[in-house]
Protein backbone atom coordinates (compact mmCIF):
# COMPACT_ATOMS: atom_id res chain seq x y z
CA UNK A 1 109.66 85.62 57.57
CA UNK A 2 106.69 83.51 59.60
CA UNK A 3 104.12 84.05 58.33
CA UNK A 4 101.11 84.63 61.13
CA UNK A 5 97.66 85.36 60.96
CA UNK A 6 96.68 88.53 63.22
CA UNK A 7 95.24 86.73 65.59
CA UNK A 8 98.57 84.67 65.99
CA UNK A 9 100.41 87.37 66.56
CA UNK A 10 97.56 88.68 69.08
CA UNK A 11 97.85 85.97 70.93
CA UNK A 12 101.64 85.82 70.49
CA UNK A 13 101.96 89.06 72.17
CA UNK A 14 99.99 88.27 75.09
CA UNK A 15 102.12 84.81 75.91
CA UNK A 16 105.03 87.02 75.18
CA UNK A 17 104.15 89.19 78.31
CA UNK A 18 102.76 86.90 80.50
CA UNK A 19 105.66 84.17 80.13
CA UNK A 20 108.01 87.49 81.09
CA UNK A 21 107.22 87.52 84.73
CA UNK A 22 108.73 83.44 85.06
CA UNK A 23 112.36 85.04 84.23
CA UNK A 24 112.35 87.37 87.84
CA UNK A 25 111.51 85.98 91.29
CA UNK A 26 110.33 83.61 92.93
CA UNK A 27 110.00 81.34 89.58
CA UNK A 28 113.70 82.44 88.03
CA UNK A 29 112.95 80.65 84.99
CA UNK A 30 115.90 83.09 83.51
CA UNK A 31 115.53 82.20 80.16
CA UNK A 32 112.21 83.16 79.59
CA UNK A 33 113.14 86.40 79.17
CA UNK A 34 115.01 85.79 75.86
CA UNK A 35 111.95 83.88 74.70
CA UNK A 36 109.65 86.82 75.06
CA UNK A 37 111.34 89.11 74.33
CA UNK A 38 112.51 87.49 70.97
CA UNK A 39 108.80 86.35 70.59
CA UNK A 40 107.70 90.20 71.02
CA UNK A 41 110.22 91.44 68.39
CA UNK A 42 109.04 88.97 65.80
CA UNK A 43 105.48 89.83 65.87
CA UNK A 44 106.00 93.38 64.96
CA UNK A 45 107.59 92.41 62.10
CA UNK A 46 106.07 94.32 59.53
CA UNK A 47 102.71 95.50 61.15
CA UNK A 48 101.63 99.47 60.72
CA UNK A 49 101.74 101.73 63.63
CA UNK A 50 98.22 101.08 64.61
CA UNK A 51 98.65 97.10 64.63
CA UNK A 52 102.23 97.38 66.46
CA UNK A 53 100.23 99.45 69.40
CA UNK A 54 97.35 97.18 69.82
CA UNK A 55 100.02 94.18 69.32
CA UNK A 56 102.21 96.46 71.94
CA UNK A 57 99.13 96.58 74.49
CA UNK A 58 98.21 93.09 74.42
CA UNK A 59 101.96 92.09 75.11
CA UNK A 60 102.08 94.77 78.34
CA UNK A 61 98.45 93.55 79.58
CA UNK A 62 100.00 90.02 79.74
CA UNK A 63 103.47 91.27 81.12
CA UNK A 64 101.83 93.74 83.99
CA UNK A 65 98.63 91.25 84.34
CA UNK A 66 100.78 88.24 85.23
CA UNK A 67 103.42 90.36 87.04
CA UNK A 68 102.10 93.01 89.32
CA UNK A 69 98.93 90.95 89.96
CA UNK A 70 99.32 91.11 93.30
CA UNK A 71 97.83 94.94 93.73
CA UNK A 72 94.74 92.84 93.81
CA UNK A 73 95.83 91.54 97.38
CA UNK A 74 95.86 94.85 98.64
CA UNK A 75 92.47 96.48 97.08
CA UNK A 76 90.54 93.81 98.12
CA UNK A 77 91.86 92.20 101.24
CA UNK A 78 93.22 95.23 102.97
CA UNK A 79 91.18 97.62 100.78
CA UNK A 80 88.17 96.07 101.77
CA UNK A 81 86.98 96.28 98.24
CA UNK A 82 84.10 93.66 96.61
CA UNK A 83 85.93 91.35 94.68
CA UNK A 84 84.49 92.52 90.78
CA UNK A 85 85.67 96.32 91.92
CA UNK A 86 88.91 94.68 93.11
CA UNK A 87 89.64 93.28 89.77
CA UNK A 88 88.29 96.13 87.72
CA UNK A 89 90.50 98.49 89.71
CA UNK A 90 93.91 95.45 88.52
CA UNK A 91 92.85 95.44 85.17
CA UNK A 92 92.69 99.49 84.80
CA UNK A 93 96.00 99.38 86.49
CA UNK A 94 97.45 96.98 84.32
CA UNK A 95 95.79 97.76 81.29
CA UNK A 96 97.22 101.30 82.12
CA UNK A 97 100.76 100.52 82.10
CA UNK A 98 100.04 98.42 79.34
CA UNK A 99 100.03 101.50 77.00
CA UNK A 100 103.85 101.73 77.47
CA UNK A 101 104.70 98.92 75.60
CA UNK A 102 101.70 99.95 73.15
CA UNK A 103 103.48 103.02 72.82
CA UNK A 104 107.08 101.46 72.48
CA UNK A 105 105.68 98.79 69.89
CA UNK A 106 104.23 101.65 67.48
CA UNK A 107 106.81 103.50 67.49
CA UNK A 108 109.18 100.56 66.45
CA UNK A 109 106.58 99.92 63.88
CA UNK A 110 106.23 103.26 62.80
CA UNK A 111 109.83 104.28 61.53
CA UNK A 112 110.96 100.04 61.56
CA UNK A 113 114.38 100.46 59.59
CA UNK A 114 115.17 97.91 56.45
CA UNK A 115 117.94 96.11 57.86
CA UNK A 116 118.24 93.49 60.27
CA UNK A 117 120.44 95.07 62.12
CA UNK A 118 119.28 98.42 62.72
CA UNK A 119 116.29 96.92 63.50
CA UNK A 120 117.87 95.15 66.42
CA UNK A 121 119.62 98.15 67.73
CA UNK A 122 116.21 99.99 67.73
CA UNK A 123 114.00 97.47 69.29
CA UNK A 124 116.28 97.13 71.43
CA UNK A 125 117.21 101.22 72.41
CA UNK A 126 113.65 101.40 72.80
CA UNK A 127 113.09 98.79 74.93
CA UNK A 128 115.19 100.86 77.48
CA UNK A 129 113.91 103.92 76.89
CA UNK A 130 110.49 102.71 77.95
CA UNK A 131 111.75 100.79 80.94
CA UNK A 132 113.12 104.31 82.26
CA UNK A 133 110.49 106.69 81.45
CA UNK A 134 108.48 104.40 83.41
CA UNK A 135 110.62 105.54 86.54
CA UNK A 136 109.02 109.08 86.92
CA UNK A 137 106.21 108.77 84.33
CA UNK A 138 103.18 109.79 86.54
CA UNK A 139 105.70 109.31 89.84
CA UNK A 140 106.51 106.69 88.47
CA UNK A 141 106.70 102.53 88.79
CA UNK A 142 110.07 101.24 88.15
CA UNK A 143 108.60 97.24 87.90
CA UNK A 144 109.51 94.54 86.03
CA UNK A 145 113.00 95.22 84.31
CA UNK A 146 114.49 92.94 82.32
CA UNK A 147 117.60 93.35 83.41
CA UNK A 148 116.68 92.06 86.97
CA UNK A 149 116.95 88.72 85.64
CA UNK A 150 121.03 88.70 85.81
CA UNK A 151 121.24 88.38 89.38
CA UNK A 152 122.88 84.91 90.08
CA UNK A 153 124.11 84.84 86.17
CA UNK A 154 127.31 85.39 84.93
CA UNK A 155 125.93 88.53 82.97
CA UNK A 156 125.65 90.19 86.62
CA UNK A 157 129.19 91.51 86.67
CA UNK A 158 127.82 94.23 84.34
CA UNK A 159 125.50 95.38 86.64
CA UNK A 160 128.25 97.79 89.01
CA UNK A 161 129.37 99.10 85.02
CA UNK A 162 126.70 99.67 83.50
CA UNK A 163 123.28 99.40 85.94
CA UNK A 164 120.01 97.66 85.10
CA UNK A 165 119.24 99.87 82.34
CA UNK A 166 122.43 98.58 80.76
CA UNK A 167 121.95 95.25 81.61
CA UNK A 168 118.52 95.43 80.07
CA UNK A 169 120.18 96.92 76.91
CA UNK A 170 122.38 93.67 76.81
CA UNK A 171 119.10 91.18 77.40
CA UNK A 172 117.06 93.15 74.70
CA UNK A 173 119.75 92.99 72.02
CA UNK A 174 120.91 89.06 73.03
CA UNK A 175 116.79 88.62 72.81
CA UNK A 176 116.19 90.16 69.59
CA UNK A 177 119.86 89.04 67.75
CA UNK A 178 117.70 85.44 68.84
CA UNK A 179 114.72 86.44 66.71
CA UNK A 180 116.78 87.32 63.64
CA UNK A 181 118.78 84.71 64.06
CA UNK A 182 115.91 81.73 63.77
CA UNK A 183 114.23 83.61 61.29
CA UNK A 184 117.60 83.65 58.73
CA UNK A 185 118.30 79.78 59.88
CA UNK A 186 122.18 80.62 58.77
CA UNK A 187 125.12 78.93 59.73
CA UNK A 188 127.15 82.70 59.72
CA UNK A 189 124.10 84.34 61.85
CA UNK A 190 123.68 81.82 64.22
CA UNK A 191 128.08 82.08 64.67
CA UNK A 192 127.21 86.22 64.91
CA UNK A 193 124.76 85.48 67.85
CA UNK A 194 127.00 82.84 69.75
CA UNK A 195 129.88 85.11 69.57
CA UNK A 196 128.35 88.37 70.91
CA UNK A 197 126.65 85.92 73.56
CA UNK A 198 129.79 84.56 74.67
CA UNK A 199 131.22 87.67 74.71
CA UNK A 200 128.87 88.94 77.27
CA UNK A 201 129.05 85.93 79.27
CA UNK A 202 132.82 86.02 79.29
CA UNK A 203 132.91 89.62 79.85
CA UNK A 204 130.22 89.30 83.07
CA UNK A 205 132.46 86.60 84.40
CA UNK A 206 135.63 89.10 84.35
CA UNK A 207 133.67 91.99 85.45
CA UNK A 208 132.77 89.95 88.82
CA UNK A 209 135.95 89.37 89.79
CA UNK A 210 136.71 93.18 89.93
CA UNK A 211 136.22 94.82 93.22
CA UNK A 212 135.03 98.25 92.76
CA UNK A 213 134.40 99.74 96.28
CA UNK A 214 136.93 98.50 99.90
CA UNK A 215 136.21 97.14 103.07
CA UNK A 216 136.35 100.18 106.25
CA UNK A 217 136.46 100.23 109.45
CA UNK A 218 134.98 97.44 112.35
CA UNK A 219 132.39 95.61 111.44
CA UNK A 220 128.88 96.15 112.87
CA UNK A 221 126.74 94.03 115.24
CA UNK A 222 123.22 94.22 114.12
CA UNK A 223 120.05 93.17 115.02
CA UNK A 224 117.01 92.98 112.44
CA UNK A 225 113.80 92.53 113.97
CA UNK A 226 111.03 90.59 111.88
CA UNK A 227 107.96 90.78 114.52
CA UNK A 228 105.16 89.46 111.52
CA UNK A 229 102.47 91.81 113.00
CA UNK A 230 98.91 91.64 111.05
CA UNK A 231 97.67 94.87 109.86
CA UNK A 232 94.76 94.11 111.32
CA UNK A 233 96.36 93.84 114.50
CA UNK A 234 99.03 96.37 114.38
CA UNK A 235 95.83 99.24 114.21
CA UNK A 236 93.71 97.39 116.48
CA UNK A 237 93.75 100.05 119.95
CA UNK A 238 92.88 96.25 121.68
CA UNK A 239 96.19 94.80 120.79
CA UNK A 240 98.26 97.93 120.51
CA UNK A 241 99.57 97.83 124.54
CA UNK A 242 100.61 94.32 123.75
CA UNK A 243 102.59 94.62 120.89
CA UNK A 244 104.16 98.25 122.27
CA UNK A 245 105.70 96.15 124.91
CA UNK A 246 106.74 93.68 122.81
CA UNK A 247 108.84 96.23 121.48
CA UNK A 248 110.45 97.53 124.19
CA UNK A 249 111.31 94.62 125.27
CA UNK A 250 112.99 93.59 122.34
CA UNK A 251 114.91 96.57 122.67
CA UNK A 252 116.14 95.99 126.25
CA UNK A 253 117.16 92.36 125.57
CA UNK A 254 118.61 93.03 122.29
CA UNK A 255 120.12 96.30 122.43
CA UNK A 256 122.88 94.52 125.44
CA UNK A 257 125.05 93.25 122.49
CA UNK A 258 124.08 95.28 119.22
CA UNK A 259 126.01 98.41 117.76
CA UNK A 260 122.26 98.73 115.74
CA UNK A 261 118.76 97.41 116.02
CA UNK A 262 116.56 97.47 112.98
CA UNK A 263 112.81 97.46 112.80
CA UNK A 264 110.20 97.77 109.78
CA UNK A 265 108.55 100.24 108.31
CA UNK A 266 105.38 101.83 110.05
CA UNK A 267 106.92 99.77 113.01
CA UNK A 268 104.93 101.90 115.43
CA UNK A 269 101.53 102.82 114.82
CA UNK A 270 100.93 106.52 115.60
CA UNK A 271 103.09 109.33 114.81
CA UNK A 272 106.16 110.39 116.74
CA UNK A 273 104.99 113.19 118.49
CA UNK A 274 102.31 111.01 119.91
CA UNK A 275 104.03 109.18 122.60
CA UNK A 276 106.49 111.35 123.44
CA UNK A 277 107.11 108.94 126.80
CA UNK A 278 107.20 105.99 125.11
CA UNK A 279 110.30 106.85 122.67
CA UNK A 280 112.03 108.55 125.40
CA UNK A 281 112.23 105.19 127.04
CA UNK A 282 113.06 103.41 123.69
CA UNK A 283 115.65 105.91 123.54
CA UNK A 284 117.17 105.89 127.08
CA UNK A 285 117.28 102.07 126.66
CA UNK A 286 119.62 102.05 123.40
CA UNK A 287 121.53 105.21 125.31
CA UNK A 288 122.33 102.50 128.05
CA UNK A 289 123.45 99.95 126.12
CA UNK A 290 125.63 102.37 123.66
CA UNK A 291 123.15 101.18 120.51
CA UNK A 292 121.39 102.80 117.72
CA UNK A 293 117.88 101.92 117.49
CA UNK A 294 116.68 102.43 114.10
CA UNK A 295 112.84 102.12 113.12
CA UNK A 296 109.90 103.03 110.97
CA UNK A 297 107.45 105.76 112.34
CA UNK A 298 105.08 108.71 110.81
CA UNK A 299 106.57 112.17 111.71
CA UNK A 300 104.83 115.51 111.12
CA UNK A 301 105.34 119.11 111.65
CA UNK A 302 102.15 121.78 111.75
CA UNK A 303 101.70 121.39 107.67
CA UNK A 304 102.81 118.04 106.60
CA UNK A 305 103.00 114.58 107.87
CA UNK A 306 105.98 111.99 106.60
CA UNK A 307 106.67 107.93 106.05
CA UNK A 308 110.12 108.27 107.91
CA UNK A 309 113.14 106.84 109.69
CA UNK A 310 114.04 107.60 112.83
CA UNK A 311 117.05 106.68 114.74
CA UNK A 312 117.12 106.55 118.97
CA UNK A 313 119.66 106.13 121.47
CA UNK A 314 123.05 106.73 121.39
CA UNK A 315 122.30 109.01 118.10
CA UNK A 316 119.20 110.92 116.87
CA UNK A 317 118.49 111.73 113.55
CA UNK A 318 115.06 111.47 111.13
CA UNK A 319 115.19 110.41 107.12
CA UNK A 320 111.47 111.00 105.59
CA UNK A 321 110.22 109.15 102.47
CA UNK A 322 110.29 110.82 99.39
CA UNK A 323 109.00 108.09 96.79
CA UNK A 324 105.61 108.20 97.59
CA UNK A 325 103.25 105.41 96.60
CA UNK A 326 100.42 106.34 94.97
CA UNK A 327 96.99 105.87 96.47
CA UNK A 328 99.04 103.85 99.46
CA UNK A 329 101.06 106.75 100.36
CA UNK A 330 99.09 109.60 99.07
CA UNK A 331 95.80 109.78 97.27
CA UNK A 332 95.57 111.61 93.77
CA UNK A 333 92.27 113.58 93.60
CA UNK A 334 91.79 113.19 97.04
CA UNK A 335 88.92 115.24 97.38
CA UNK A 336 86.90 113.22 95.00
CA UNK A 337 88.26 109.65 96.26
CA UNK A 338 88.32 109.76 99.62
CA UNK A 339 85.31 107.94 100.81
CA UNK A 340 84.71 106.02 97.82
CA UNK A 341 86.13 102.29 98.60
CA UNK A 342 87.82 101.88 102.10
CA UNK A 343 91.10 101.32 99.65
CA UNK A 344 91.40 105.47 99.77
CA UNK A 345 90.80 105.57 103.57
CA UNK A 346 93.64 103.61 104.75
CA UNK A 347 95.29 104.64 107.95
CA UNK A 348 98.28 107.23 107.51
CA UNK A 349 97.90 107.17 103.86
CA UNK A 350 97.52 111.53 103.64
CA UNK A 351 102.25 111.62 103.66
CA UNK A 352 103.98 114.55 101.87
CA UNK A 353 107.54 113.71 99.93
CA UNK A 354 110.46 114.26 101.88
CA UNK A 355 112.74 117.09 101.16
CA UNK A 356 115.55 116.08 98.14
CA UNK A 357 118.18 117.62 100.45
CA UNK A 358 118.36 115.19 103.03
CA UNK A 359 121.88 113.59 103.81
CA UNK A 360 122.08 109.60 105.26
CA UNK A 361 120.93 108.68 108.34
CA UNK A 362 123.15 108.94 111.44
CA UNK A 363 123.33 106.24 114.13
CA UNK A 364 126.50 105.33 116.65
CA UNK A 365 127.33 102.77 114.06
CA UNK A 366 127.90 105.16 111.41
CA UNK A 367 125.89 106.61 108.29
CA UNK A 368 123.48 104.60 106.78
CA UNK A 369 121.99 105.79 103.12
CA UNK A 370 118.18 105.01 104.67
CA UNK A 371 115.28 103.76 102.18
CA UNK A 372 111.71 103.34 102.65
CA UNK A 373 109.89 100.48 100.76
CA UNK A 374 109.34 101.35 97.49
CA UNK A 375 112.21 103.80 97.30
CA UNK A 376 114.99 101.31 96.97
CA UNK A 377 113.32 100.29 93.30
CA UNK A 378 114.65 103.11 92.02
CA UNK A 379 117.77 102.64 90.95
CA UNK A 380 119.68 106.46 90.33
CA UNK A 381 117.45 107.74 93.14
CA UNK A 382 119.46 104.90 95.52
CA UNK A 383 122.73 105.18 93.83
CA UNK A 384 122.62 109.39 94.52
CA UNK A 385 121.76 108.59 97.97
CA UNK A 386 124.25 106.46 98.92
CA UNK A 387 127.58 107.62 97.49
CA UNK A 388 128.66 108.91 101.20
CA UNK A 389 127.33 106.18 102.91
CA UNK A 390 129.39 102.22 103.54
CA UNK A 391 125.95 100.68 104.17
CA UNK A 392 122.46 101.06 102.67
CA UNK A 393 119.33 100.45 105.08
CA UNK A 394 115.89 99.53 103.75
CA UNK A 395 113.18 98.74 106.12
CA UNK A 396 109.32 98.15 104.41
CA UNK A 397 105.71 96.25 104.86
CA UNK A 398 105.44 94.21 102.29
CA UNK A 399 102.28 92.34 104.31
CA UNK A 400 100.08 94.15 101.88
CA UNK A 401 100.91 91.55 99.40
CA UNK A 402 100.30 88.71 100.86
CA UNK A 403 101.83 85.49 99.86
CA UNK A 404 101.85 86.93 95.88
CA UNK A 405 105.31 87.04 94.26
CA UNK A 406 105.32 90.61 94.89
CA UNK A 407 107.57 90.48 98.08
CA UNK A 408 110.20 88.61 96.24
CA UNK A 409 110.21 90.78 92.86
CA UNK A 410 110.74 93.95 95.46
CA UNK A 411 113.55 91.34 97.55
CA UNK A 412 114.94 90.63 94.13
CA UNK A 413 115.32 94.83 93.60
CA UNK A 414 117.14 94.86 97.12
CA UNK A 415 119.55 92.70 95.80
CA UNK A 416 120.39 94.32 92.56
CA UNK A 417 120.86 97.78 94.77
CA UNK A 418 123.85 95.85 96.65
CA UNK A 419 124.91 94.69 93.57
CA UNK A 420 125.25 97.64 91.65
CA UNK A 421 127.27 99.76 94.12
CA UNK A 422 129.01 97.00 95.69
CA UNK A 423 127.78 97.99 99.39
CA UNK A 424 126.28 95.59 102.25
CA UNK A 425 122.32 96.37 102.53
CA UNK A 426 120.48 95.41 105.73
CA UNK A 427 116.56 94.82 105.25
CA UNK A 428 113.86 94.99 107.28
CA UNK A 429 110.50 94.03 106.53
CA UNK A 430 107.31 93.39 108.58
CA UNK A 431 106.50 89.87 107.48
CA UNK A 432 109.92 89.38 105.66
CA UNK A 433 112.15 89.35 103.42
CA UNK A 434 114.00 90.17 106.37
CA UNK A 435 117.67 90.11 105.26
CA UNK A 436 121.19 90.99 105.06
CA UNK A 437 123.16 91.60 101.48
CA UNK A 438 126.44 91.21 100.52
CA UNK A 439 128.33 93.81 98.24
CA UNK A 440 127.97 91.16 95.80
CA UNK A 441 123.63 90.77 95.89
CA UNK A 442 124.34 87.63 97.33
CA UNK A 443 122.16 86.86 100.37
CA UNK A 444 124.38 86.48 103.60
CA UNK A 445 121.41 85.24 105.40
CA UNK A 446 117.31 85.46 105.61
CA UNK A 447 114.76 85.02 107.92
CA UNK A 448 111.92 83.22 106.37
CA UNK A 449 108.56 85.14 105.36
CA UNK A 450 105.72 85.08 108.11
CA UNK A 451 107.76 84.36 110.95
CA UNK A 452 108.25 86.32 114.26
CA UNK A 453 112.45 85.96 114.25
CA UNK A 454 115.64 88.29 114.89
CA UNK A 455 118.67 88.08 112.35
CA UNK A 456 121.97 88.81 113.72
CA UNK A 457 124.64 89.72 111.59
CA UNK A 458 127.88 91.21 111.38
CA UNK A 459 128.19 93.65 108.81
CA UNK A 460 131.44 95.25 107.02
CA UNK A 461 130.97 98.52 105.69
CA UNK A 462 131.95 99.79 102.37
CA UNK A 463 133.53 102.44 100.98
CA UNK A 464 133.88 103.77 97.30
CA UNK A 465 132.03 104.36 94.25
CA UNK A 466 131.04 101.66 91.53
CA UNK A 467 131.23 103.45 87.54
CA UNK A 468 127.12 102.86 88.05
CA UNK A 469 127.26 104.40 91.74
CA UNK A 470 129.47 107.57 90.02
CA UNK A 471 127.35 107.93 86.35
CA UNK A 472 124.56 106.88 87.15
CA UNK A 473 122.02 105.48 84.10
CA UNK A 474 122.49 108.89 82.01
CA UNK A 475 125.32 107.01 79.50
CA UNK A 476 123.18 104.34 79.21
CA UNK A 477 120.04 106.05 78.91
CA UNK A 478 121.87 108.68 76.00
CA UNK A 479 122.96 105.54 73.62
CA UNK A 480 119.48 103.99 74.20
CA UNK A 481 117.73 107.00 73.01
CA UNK A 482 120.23 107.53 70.19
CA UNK A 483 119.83 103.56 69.14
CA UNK A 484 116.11 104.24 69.24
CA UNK A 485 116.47 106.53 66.41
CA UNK A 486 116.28 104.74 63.32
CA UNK A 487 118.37 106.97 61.27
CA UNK A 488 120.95 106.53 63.93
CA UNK A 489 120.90 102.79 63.87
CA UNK A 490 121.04 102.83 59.94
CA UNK A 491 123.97 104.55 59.75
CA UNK A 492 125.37 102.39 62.65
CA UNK A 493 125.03 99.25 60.43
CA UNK A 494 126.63 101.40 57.65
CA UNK A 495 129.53 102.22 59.43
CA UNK A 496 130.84 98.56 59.59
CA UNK A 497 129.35 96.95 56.34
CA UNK A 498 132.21 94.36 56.24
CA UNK A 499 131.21 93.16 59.26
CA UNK A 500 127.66 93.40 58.78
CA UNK A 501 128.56 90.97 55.93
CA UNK A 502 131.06 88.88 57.88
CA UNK A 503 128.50 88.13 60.44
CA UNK A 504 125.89 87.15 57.87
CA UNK A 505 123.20 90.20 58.38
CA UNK A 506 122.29 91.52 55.21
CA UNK A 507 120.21 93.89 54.47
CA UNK A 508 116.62 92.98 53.76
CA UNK A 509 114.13 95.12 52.72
């Protein structure tokens, strides 16, 4: 066993969450997951409840500090809020979600078993456990999951199988088998750890050759509009005639040879009702030229105002968000923070949740399963939406973020969609990443952020159901929760004592 002062292992923690955030994009340093995750299983090693939580916190303030940083983009550039408020609001946030891992780390601590095993399969059930409660937790914020760090690894084959949760599972047990395995320094652990890690590797490698969902029908000619418009600009009533037209235009000269047109989120900057002649033209135009146009707009009825899709032209048909975001979306306590910081004024930021009921989006090119921004990080709420549906459509305005890494960690959750129900995903996003995905995650092609561009692409629908697509994360989620009991993992290490031995992981007390 190291043995570390306190203040090591502080300090431990902290690198151990802040080096997390180089293993997802844009940096893709994958193996710096193992590393901190190994590093974070070590340090608890041992410590009471009450260390293991502070230990826990430290290791979630570096992990949520380093990796959603970039709220501070949007409280104080867009927000308009002073620069100390701005970073006192980030480091509440962060030091917020930070109590997660405080609470997963005492718990470990609390009920640690005596064997190096079971302690493993804990750590590592737990690990999951967290990562999901922290999709509806409070709404929930489904950031930062380990196993997002597959994509472009052999280990990504898993992902249609078993999901992210159960790629996670894999990462935190590969992560702390590591730990155990440098702390025993034996020649039959270290062959336990390369086996089951070659295993995985292997079996990823198979699993992406399998192809779990089939081609149907033509393919579809689409159009993806980027047009990079400034928030500033977009609800400035000075510029609003000019980029309106820009608009239409786009339509007219676009719509000629598309079966779809895509455009982003909040694409038009007053609700539909509100220009009743203007998307009567939009419409008429994409009736002429037999195309869907599909596009980002607030709706409302005489109670309730939506973040939805709406599809014109030679179809009709409205999806309406129901992830909200908080404080962007809709403002908690409203009544008390409205006025406070120009962050809880922010235009069209009063929506209502979509009804649950709501089937995919019809165009003239066929369904789409439709997603709004922050939806598509969800990974069951995408997978029920989108069993019925050969394509996936996600439009969003990630401009709030500025040039942070948060654009590409939310691209990165795009791709890991595609790749867990095998089904092409076309993207559309303000300032980028504009895209189209492969049923693979792969990237067919990309406009580049902060440009004004079109991408054309042809796109071949998919039909069929992926075993992650039909279960869902509920398998996954029931061994994790089992695993996280220790009892549970004891007897799991009792059940195959020979090859507890075999492997070289004895029991240590």
């Amino acid at each position: 066993m190291v043995r570390w002062s306190q203040s090591q292992r502080a300090v431990c923690s902290l690198v151990a969450g802040l080096i997390f955030t180089l293993a997802l994009a844009p940096f893709d340093l994958k193996i710096a997951s193992l590393f901190s995750l190994a590093l974070f299983y070590s340090v608890l090693e041992g410590q009471t409840e009450k260390r293991g939580a502070a230990l826990g916190w430290l290791f979630g303030a570096g992990l949520f500090g380093a990796g959603v940083s970039w709220v501070y983009v949007s409280i104080n550039v867009y927000g308009n809020a002073p620069t100390p408020l701005a970073l006192l609001l980030t480091f509440v946030f962060c030091g917020g979600l930070a109590l997660l891992p405080a609470a997963q780390a005492a718990l470990f601590c609390r009920f640690q078993p005596s064997t190096s095993l079971a302690r493993i399969l804990t750590f590592s059930g737990l690990w999951v456990v967290f990562e999901w409660v922290r999709t509806w937790l409070l709404t929930g914020f489904p950031w930062l999951f380990v196993g997002y760090v597959s994509i472009d690894t052999p280990i990504a084959g898993w992902a249609p199988i078993i999901g992210v949760f159960g790629v996670s599972l894999i990462i935190a047990l590969t992560a702390a088998g590591l730990a155990e395995t440098l702390k025993r320094r034996t020649p039959s652990a270290l062959a336990a750890w390369g086996i089951w890690s070659a295993a995985i590797l292997i079996g990823g490698g198979f699993f992406q050759q399998l192809q779990w969902t089939q081609s149907t029908g033509e393919t579809v000619k689409a159009v993806i509009y980027q047009p990079n418009t400034s928030l500033r600009d977009k609800w400035d009533p000075r510029k609003r005639q000019t980029f309106l037209a820009d608009y239409l235009t786009h339509a007219d000269t676009y719509s000629l040879d598309a079966d779809l047109i895509v455009w982003p989120e909040g694409a038009l900057p007053f609700y539909l009702d509100q220009a009743p002649n203007y998307i009567a033209r939009l419409s008429s135009i994409g009736e002429k030229n037999d195309a869907s146009i599909v596009l980002g707009i607030g709706t409302r009825d005489r109670s309730q105002r939506f973040n939805s899709i709406v599809t014109v032209g030679n179809a009709r048909d409205e999806y309406h968000k129901q992830k909200l975001v908080p404080f962007g979306e809709f403002v908690p306590l409203e009544s008390q923070l409205r006025g406070l910081i120009a962050f809880f004024d922010l235009p069209m930021s009063n929506f209502s949740p979509g009804s649950s009921e709501q089937d995919g989006l019809t165009t003239g090119a066929g369904e789409l399963a439709p997603f709004i921004c922050y939806e598509i990080v969800y990974p069951d709420f995408v997978a029920e939406g989108s069993r019925t549906s050969p394509m996936l459509v996600t439009i969003s305005n990630d401009a709030w973020f500025g040039t942070s890494h948060g654009p590409h960690q939310h691209f990165q959750m795009v791709r890991f969609r595609s790749l867990e129900l095998q089904k092409p995903t076309l993207r559309g996003a303000n300032n980028g990443i504009t895209a189209v995905i492969l049923p693979s995650g792969q990237v067919e092609n990309a406009l580049p952020q902060f440009t004004k561009d079109n991408l054309v692409a042809s796109v071949q629908p998919y039909k069929g159901l992926t075993p992650f697509a039909r279960w869902g994360s509920l398998p996954i989620i029931l061994i994790s929760l089992l695993l996280s009991i220790p009892a549970v993992a004891q007897a799991i290490t009792g059940v195959v004592p020979r090859l507890v031995t075999k492997v070289g992981i004895k029991p240590q007390r």
